[in-house]
C-alpha atoms as a PDB file:
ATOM      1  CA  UNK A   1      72.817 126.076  63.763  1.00  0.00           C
ATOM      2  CA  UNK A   2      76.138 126.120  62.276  1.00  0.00           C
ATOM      3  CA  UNK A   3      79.351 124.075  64.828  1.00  0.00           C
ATOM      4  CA  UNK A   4      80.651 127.719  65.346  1.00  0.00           C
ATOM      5  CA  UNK A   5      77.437 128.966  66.946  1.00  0.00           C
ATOM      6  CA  UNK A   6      77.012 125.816  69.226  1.00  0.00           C
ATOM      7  CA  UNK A   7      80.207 125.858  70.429  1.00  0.00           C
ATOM      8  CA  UNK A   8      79.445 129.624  71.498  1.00  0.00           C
ATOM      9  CA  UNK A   9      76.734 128.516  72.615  1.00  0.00           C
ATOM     10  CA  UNK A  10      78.007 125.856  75.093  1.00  0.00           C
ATOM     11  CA  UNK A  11      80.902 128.100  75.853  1.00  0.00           C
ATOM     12  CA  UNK A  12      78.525 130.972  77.173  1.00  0.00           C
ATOM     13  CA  UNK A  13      76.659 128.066  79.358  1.00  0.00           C
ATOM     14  CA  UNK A  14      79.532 127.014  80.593  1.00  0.00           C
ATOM     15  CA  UNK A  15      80.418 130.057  81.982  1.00  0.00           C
ATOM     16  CA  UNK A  16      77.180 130.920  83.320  1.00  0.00           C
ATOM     17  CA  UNK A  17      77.820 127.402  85.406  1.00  0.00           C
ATOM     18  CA  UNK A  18      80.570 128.186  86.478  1.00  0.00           C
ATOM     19  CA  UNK A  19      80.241 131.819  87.954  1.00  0.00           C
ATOM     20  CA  UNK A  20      76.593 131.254  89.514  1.00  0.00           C
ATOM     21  CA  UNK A  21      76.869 127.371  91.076  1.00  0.00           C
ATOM     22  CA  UNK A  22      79.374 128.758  93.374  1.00  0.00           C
ATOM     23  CA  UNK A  23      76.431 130.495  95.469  1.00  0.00           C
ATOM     24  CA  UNK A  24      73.776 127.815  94.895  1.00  0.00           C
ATOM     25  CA  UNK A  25      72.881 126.683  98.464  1.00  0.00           C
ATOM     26  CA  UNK A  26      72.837 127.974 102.066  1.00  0.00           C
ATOM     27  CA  UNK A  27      75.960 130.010 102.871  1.00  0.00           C
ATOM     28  CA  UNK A  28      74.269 132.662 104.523  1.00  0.00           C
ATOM     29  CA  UNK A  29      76.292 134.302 107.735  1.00  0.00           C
ATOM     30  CA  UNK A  30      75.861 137.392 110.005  1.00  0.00           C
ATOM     31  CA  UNK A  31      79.732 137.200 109.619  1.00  0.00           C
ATOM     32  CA  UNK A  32      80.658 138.236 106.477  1.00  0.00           C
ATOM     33  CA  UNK A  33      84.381 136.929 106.920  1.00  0.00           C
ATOM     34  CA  UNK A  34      83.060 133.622 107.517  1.00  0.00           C
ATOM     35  CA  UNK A  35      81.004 134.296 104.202  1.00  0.00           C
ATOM     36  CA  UNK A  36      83.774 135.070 101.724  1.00  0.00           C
ATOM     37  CA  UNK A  37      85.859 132.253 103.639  1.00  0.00           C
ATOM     38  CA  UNK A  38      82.753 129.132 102.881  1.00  0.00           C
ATOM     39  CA  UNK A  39      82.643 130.737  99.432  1.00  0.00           C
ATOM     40  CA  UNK A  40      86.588 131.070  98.218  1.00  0.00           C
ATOM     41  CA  UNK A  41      87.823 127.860 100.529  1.00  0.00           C
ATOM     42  CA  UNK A  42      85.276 125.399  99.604  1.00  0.00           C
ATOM     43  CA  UNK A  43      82.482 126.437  97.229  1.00  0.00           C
ATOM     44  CA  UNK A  44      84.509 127.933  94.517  1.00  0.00           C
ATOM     45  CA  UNK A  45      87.489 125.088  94.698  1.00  0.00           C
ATOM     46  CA  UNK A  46      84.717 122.688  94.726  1.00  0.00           C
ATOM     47  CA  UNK A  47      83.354 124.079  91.443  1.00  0.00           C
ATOM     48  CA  UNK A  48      86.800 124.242  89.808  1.00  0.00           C
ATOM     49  CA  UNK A  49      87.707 121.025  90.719  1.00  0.00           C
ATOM     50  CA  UNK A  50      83.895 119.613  89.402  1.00  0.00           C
ATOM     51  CA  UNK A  51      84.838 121.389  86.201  1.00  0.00           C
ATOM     52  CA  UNK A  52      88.130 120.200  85.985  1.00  0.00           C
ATOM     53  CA  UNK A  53      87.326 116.462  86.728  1.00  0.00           C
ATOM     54  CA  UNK A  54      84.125 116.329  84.349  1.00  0.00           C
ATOM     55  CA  UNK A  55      85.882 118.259  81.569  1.00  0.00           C
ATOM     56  CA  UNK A  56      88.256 115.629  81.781  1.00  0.00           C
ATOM     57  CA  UNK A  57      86.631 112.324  81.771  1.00  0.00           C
ATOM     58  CA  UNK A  58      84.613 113.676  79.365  1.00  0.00           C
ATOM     59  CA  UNK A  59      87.204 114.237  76.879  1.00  0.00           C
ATOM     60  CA  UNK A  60      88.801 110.618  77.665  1.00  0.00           C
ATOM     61  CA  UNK A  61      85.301 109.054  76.816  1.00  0.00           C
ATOM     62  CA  UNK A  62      85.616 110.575  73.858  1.00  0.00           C
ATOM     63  CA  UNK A  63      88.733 109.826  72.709  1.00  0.00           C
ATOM     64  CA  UNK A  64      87.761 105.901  73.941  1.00  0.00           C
ATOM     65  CA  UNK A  65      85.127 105.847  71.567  1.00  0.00           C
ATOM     66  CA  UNK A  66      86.936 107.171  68.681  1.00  0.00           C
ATOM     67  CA  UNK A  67      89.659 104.550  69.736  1.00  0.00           C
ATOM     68  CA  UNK A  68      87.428 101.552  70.308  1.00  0.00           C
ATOM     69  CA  UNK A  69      84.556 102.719  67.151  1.00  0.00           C
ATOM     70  CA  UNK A  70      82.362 101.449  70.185  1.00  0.00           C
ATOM     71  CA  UNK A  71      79.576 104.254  71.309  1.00  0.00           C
ATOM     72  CA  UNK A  72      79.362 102.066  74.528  1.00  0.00           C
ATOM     73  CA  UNK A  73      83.462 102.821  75.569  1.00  0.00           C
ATOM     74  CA  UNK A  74      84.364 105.050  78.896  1.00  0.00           C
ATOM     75  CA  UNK A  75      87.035 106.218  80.495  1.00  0.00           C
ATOM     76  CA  UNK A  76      87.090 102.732  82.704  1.00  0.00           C
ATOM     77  CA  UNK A  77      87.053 100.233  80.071  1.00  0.00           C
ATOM     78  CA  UNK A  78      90.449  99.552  80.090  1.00  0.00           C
ATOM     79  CA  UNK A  79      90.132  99.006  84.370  1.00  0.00           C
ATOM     80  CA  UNK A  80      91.869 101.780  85.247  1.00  0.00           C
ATOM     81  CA  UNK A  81      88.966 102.427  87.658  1.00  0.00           C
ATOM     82  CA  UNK A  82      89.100  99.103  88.984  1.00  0.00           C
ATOM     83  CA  UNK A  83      92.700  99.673  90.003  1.00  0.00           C
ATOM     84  CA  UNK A  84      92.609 102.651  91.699  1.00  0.00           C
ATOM     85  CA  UNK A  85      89.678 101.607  93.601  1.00  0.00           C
ATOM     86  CA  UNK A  86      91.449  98.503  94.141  1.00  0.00           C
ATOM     87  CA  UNK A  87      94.609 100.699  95.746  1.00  0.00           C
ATOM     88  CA  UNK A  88      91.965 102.407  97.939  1.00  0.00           C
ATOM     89  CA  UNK A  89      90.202  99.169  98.949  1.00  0.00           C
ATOM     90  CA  UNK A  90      93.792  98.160 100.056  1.00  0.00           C
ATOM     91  CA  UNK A  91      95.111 101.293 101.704  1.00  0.00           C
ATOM     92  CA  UNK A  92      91.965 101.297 104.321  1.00  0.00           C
ATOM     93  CA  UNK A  93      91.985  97.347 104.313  1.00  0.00           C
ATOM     94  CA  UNK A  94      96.047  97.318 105.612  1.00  0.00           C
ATOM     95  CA  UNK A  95      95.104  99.892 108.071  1.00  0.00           C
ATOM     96  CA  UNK A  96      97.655 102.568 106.519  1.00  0.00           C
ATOM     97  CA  UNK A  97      98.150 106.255 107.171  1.00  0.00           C
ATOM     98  CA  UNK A  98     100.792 108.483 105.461  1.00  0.00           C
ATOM     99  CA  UNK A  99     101.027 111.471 103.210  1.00  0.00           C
ATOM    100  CA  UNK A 100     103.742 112.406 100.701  1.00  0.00           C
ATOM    101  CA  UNK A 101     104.492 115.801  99.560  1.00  0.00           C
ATOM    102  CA  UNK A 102     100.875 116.725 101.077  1.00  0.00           C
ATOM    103  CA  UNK A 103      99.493 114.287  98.837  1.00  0.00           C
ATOM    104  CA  UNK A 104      97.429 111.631 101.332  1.00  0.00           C
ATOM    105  CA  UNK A 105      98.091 108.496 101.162  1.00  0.00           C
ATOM    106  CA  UNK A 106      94.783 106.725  99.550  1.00  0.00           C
ATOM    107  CA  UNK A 107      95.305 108.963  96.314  1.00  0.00           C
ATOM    108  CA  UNK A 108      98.818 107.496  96.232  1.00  0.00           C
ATOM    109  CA  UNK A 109      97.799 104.137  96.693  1.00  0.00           C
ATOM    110  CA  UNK A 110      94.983 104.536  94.360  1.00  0.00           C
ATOM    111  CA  UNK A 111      96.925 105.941  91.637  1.00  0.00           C
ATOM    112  CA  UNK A 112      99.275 103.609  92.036  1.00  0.00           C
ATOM    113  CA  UNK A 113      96.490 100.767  91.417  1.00  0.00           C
ATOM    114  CA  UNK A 114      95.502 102.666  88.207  1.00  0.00           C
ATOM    115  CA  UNK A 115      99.425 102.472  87.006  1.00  0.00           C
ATOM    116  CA  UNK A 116      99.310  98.651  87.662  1.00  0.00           C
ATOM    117  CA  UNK A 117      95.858  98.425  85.388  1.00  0.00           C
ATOM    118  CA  UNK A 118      97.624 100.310  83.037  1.00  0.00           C
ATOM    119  CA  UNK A 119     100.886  98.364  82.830  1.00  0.00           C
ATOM    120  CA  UNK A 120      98.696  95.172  82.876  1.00  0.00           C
ATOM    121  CA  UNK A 121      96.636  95.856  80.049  1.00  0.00           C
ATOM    122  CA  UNK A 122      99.414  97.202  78.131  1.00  0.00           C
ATOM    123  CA  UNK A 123     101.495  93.758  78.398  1.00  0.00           C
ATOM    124  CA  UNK A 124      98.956  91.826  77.558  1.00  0.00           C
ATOM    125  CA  UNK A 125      97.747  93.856  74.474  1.00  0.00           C
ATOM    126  CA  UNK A 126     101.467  94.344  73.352  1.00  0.00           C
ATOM    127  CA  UNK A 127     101.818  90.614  73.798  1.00  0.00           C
ATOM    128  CA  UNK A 128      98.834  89.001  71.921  1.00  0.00           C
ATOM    129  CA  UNK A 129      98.578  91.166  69.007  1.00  0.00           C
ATOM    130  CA  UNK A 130     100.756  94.685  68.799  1.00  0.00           C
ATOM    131  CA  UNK A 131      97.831  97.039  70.694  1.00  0.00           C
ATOM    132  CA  UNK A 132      94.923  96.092  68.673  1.00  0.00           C
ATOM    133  CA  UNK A 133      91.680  97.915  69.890  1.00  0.00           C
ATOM    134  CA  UNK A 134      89.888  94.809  70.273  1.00  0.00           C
ATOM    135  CA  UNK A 135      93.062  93.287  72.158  1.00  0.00           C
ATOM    136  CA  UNK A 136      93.045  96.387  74.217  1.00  0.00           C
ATOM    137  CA  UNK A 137      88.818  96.061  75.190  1.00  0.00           C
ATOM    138  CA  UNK A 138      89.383  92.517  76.150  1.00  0.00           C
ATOM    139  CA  UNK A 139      91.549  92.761  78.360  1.00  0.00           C
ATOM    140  CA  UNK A 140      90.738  96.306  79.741  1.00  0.00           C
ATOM    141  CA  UNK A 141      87.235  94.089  80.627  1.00  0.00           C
ATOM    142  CA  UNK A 142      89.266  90.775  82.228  1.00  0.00           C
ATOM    143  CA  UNK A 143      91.072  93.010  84.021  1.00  0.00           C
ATOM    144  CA  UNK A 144      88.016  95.052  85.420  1.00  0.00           C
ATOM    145  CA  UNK A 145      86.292  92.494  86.491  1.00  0.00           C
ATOM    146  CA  UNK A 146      89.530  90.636  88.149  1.00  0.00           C
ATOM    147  CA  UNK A 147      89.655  93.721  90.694  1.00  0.00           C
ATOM    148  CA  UNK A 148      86.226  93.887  90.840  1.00  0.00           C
ATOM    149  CA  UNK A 149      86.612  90.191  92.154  1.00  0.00           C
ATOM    150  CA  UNK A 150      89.385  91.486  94.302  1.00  0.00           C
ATOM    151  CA  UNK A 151      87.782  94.280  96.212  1.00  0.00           C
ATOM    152  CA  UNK A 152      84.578  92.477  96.734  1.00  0.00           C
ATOM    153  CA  UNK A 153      86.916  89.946  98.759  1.00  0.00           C
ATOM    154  CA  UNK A 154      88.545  92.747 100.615  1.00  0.00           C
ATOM    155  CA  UNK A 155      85.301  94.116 101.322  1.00  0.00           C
ATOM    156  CA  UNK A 156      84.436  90.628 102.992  1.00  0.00           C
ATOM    157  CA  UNK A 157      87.102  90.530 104.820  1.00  0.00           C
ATOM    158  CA  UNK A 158      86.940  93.845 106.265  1.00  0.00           C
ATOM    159  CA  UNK A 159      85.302  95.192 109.334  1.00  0.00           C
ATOM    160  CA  UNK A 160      82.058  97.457 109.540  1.00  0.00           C
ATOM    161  CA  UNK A 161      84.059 100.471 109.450  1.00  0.00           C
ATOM    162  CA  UNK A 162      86.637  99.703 106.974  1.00  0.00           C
ATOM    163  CA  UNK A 163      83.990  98.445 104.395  1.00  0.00           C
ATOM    164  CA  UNK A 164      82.121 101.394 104.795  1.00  0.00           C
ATOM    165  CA  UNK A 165      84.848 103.468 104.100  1.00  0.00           C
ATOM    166  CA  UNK A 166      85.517 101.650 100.720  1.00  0.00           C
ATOM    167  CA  UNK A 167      81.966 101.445  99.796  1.00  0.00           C
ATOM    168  CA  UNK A 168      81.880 105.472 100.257  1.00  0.00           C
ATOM    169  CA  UNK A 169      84.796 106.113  98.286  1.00  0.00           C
ATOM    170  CA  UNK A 170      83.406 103.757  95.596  1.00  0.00           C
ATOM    171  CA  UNK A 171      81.038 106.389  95.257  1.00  0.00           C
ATOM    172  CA  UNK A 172      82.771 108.945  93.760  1.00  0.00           C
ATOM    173  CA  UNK A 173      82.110 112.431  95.252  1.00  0.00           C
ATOM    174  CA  UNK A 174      83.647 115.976  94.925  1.00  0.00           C
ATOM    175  CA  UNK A 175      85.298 117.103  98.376  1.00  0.00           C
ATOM    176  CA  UNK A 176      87.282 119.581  98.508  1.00  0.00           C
ATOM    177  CA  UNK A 177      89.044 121.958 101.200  1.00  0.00           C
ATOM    178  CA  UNK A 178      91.265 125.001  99.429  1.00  0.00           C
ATOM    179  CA  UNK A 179      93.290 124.680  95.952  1.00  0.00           C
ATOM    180  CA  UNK A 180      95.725 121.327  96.912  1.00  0.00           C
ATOM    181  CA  UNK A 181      94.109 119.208  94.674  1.00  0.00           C
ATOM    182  CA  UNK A 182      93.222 121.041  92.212  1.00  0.00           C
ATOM    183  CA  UNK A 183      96.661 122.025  91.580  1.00  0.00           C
ATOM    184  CA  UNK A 184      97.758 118.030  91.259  1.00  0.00           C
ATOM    185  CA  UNK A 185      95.300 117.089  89.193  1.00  0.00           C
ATOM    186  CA  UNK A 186      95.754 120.349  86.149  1.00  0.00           C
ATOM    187  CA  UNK A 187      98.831 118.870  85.030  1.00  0.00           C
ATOM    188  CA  UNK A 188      97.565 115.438  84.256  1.00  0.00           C
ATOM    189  CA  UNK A 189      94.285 116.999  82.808  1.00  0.00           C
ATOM    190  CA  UNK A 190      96.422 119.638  81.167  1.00  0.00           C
ATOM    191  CA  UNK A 191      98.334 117.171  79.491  1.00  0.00           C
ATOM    192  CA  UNK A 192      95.863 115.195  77.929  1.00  0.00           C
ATOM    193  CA  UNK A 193      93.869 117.773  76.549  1.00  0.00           C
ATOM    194  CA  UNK A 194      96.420 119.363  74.569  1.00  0.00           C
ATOM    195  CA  UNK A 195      97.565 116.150  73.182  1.00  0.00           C
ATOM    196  CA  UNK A 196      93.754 115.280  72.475  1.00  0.00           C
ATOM    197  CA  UNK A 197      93.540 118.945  70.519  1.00  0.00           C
ATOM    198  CA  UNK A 198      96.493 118.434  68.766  1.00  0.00           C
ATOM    199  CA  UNK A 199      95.778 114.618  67.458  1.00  0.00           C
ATOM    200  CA  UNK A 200      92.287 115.876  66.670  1.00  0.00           C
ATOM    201  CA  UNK A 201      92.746 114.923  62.671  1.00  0.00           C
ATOM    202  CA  UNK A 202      94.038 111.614  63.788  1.00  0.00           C
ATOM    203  CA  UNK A 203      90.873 111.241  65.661  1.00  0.00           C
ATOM    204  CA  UNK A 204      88.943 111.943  62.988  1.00  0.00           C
ATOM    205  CA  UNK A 205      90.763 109.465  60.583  1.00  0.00           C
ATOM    206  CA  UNK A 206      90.767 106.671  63.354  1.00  0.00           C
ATOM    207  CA  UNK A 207      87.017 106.832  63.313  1.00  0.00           C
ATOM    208  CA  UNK A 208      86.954 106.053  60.017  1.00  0.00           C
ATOM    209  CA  UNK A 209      89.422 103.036  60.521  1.00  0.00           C
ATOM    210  CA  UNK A 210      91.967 102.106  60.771  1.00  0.00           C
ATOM    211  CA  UNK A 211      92.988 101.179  56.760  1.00  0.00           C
ATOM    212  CA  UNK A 212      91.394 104.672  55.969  1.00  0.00           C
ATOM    213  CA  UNK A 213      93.977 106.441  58.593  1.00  0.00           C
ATOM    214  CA  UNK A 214      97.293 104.863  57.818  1.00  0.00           C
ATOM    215  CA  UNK A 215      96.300 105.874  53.541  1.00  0.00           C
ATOM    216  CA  UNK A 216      96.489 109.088  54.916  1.00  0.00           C
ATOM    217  CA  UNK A 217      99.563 108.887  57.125  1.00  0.00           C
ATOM    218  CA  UNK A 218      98.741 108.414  60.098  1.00  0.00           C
ATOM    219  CA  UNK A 219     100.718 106.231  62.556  1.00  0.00           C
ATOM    220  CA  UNK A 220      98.080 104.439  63.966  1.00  0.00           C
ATOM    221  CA  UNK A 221      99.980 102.242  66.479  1.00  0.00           C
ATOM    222  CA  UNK A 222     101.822 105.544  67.879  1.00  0.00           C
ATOM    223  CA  UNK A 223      98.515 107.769  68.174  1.00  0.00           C
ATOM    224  CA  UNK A 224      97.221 104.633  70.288  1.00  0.00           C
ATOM    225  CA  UNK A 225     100.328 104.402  72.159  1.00  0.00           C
ATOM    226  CA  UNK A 226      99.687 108.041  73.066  1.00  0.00           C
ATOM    227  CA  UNK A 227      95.998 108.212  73.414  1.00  0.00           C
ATOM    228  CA  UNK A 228      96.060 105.161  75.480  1.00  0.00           C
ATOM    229  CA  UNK A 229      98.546 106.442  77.837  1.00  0.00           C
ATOM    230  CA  UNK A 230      97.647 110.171  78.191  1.00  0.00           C
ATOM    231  CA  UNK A 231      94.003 108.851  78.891  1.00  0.00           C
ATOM    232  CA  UNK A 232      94.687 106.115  81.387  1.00  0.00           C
ATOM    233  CA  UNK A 233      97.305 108.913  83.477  1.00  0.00           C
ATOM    234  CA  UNK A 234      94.317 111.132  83.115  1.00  0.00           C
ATOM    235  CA  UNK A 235      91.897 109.172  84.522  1.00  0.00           C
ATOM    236  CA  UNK A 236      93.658 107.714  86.981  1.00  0.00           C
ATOM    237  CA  UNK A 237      94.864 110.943  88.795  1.00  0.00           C
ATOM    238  CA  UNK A 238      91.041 111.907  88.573  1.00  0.00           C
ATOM    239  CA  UNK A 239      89.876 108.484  90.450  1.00  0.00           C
ATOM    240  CA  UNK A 240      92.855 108.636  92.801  1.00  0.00           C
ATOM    241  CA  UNK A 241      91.301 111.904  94.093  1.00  0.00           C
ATOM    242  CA  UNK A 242      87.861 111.897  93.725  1.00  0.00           C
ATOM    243  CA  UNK A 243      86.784 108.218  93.047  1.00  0.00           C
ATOM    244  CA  UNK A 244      84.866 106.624  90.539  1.00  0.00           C
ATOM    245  CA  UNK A 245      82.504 109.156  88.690  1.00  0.00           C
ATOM    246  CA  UNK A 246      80.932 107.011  86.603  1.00  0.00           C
ATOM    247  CA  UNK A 247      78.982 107.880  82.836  1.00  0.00           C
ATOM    248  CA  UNK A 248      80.347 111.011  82.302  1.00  0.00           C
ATOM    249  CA  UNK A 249      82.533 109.633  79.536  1.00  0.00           C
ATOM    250  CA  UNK A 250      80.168 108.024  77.881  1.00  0.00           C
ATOM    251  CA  UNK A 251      77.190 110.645  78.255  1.00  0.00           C
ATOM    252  CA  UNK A 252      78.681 113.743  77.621  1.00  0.00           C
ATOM    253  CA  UNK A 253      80.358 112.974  73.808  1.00  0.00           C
ATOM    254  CA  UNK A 254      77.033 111.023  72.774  1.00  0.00           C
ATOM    255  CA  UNK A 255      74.877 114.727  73.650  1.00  0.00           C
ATOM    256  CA  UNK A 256      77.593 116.803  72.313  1.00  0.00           C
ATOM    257  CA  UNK A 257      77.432 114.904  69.168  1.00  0.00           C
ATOM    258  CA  UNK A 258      74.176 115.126  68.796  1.00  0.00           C
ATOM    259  CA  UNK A 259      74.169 118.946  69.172  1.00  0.00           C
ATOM    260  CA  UNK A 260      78.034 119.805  67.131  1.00  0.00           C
ATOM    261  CA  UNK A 261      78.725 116.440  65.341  1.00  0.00           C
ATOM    262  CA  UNK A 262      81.284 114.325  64.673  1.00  0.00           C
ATOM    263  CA  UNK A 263      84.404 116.180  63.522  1.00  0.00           C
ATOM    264  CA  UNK A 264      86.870 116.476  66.343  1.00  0.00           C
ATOM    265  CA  UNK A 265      88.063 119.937  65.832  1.00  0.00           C
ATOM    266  CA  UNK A 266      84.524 120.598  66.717  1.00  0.00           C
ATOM    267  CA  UNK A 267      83.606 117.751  69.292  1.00  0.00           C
ATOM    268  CA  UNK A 268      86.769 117.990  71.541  1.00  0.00           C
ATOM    269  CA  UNK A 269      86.394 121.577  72.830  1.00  0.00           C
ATOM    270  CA  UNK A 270      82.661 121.425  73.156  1.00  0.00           C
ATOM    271  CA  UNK A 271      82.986 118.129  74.965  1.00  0.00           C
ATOM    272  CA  UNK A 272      85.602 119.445  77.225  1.00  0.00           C
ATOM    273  CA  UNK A 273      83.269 122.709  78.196  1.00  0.00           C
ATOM    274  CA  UNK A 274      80.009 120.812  78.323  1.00  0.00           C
ATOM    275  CA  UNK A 275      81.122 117.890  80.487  1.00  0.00           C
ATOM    276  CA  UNK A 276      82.968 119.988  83.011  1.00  0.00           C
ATOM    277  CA  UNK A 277      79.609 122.136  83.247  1.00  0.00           C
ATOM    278  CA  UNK A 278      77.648 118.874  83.108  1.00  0.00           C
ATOM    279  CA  UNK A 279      79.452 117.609  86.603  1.00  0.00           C
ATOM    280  CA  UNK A 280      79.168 121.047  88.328  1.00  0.00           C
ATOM    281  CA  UNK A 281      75.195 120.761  87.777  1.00  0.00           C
ATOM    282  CA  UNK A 282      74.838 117.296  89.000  1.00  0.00           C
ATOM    283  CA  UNK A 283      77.580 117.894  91.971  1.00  0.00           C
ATOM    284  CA  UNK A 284      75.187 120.597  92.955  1.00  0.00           C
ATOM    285  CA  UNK A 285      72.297 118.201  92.798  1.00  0.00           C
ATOM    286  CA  UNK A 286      74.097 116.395  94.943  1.00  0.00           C
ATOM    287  CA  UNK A 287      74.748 119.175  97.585  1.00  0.00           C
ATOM    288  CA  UNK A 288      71.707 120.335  98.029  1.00  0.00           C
ATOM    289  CA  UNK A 289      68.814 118.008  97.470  1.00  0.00           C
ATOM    290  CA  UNK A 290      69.046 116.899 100.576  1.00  0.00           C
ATOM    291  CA  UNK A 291      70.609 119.642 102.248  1.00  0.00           C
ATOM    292  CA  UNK A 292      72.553 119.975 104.765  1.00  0.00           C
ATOM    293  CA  UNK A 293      73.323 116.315 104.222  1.00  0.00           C
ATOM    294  CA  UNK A 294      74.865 115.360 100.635  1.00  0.00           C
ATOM    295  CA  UNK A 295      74.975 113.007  98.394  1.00  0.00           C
ATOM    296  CA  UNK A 296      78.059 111.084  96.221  1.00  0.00           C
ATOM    297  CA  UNK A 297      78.283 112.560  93.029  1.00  0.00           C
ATOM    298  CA  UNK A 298      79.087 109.090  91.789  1.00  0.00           C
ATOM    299  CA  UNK A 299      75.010 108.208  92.664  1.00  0.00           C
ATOM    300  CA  UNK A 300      73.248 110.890  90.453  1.00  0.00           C
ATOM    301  CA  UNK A 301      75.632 110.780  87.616  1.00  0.00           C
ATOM    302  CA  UNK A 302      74.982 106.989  87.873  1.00  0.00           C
ATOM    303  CA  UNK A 303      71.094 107.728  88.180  1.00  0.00           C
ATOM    304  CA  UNK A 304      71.257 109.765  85.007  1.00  0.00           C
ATOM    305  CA  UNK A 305      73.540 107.081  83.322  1.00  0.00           C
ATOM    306  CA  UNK A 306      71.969 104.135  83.729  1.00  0.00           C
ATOM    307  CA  UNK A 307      68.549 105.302  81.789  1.00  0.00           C
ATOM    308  CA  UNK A 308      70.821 106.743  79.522  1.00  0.00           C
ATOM    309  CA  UNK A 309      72.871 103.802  78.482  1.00  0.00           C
ATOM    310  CA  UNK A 310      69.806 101.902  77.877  1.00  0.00           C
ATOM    311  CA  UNK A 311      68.174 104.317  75.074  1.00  0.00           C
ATOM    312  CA  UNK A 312      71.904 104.199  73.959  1.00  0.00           C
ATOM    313  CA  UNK A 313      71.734 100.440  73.644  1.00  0.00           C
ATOM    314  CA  UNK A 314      67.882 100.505  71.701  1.00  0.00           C
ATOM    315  CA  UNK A 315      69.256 103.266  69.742  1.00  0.00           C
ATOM    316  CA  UNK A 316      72.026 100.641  68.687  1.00  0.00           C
ATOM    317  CA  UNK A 317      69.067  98.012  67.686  1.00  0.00           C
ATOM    318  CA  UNK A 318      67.108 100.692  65.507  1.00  0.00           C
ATOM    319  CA  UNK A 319      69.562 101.725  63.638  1.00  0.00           C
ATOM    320  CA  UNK A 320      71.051  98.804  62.975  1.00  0.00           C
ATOM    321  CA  UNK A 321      67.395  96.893  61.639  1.00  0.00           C
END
């Protein structure tokens, strides 16, 4: 099959996800207004906002790998994960309550722990060696596990309740009442994935290296400047809201290569459609396995990712005897 025809391909899937999902599971009422209101208030936002969230760390893992020429890259390599959760840990630990704008308060704070993970990682890599990728890994990893460190010690020092609070949220899950947060979080997705589709020759050229892309013009160090931040924004309004999701980013551009290939004009749309359809199926898992109950999101995706990093990994060996 030719690109054109898999994209079409994933594009028709996609949209088959997204329209049927909605009514997967028990939502069956004598009262029909009580119907329509499960269905448009929290089934359908809940889809939209699966889409919207896988579509985008999907998109970031990408670009990460292209960034990094490291298959094994996600969206939280560079800790930006760490910090929000970090924020999180922090907002329950102090005890705090407080919205802004309608935004609550434990998306602020954990956004806010994604900006310092950002800013962090950016000093250092700016001040050992002018935003090198491998300058940029390193410390993306010291940094992880340096909050990791920290919210394990907030987690100690919290009570039942408050540790169980952060170990839920650690989860990652997709909950959503009505269209609030979907609305906050398109702009920051928005934004990234035009500037992903326009730089998608630069991506292309930066996975070739990085000699290869400034003989043909390319600013690297800019189009890493910009990658790195519209990626780390990105992801960080995406944790602030809905937690770690972890694997996605590093699942969803390995299949879609496999199935389009390598060129980013190609890759970038069909990893956008395919990993937003990708965390709709598995959030649906997740509703209603064991129905009525649910479970995170976070745990299947992490179920699924965890075999799948491994044949990643022996993948890595083969080819490379």
């Amino acid at each position: 099959m030719t690109a054109k025809s898999v994209l079409i391909t994933i594009t028709i899937i996609s949209l088959f996800t997204l329209g049927v999902s909605p009514y997967i599971g028990q939502i069956h009422f004598d009262n029909s207004e009580l119907y329509t209101q499960i269905l448009t208030q929290i089934r359908l936002p809940r889809v939209l906002l699966a889409f919207i969230v896988g579509a985008g760390l999907a998109v970031c893992g990408m670009v990460f790998q292209a960034m990094f020429h490291n298959p094994l890259a996600t969206p939280f390599t560079l800790g930006v994960a760490s910090g929000a959760s970090l924020g999180a840990a922090s907002y329950v630990f102090l005890g705090l309550s407080f919205s802004v704008l309608g935004i609550d308060g434990s998306s602020l704070a954990a956004f806010s722990g994604a900006l310092v993970a950002i800013s962090i990682v950016f000093a250092i890599s700016r001040f050992r060696s002018g935003f090198s990728p491998e300058t940029l890994l390193l410390s993306g990893v010291a940094i992880n596990f340096f909050f990791s460190s920290l919210i394990l010690f907030i987690q100690y020092l919290s009570n039942i309740s408050d540790s169980f609070r952060i170990i839920r949220w650690l989860m990652g899950s997709i909950n959503v009442v009505g269209y609030r947060d979907i609305v906050q979080l398109i702009p920051f997705v928005s934004v990234c994935i035009v500037t992903i589709l326009w730089l998608r020759r630069e991506l292309n050229l930066l996975m070739a290296g990085d000699d290869i892309a400034l003989s043909r013009g390319v600013a690297v160090k800019q189009v890493r400047y910009l990658l790195f931040f519209v990626t780390s924004l990105c992801v960080g309004a995406i944790v602030a809201l809905c937690g770690p999701i972890g694997f996605i980013g590093m699942m969803v551009p390995h299949i879609c290569r496999l199935l389009i290939g390598s060129d980013h004009r190609w890759l970038t749309p069909a990893t956008l459609l395919f990993g937003g359809s990708f965390l709709i199926v598995c959030d649906t898992l997740a509703r209603t396995i064991i129905a009525p109950a649910e479970i995170p999101v976070g745990v299947i995706t992490t179920l699924l990712g965890g075999p799948f990093f491994l044949w990643l990994l022996v993948k890595s060996r083969l080819n490379a005897a």
